[in-house]
Protein backbone atom coordinates (compact mmCIF):
# COMPACT_ATOMS: atom_id res chain seq x y z
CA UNK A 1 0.00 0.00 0.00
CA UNK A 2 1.34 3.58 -1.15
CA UNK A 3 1.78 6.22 1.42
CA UNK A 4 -0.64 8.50 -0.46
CA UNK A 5 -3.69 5.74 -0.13
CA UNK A 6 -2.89 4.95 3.68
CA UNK A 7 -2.91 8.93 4.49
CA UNK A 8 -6.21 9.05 2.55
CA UNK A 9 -7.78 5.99 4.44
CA UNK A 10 -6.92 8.02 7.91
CA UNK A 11 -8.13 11.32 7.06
CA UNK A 12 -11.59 9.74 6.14
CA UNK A 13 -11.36 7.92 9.34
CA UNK A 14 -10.94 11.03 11.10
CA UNK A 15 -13.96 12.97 8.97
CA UNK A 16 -16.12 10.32 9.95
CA UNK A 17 -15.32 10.00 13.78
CA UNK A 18 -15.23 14.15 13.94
CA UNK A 19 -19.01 14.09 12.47
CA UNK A 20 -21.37 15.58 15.13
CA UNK A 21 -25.56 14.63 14.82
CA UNK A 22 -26.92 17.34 16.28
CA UNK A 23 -30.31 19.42 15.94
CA UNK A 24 -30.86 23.12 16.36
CA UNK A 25 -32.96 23.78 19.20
CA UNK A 26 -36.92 23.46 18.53
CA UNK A 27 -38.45 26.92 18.19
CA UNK A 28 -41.64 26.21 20.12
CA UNK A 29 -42.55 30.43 19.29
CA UNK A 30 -42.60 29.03 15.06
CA UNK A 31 -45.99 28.64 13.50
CA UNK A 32 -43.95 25.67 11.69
CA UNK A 33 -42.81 23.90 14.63
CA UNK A 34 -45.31 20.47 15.68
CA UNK A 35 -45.21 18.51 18.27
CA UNK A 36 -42.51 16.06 18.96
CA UNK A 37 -42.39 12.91 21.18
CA UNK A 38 -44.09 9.40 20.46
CA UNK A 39 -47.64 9.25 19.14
CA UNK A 40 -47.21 13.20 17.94
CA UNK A 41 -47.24 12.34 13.94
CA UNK A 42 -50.57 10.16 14.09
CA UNK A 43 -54.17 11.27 13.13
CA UNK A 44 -55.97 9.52 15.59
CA UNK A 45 -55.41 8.33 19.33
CA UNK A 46 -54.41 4.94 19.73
CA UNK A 47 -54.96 5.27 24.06
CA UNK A 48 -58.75 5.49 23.49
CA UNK A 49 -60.83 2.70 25.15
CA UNK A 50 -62.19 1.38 21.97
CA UNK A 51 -59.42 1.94 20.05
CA UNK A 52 -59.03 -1.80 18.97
CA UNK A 53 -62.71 -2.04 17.57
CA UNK A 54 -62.43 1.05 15.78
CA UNK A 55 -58.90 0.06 14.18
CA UNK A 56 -60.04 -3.65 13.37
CA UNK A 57 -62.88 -2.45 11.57
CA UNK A 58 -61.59 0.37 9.72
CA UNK A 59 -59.24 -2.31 8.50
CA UNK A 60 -61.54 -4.99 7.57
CA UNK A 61 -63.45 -2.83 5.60
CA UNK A 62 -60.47 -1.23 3.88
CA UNK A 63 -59.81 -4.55 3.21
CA UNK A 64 -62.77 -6.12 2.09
CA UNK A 65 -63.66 -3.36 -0.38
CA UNK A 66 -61.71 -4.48 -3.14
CA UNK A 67 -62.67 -7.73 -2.96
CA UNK A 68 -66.07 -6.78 -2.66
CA UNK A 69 -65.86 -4.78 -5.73
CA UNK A 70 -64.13 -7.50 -7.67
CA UNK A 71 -66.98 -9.46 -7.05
CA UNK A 72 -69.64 -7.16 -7.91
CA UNK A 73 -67.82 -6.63 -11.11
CA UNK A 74 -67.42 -10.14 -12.16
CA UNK A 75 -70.98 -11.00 -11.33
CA UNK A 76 -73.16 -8.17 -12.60
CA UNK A 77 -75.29 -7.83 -15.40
């Protein structure tokens, strides 16, 4: 291995280890700003009492409606 492709190798070693993740602070005062934290990003409640009923069904219908409509199709007039 050349010198010039083992310097190379440990400078991208370093970039990578020297990389920081970090966020800007949330700006709570910004009309664009939601809420953060688990369960923020979803359009309905999943701590509800009936939550499970209402999920299950809104499923099996969603499901069933192609179907359904396949069916209808093949077997109408």
């Amino acid at each position: 291995m050349n010198t010039q492709s083992l310097l190379r190798a440990r400078m991208a070693s370093q970039t990578i280890a020297r990389r920081g993740f970090s966020t800007t602070r949330p700006r709570f005062d910004s009309p664009f700003h939601y809420p953060e934290g688990p369960r923020s990003g979803l359009p309905f409640n999943p701590k509800t009492r009936f939550f499970w009923l209402r999920y299950w069904t809104f499923m099996g219908v969603g499901f069933s409606i192609p179907f359904g409509m396949a069916v209808w199709h093949t077997y109408k007039a």
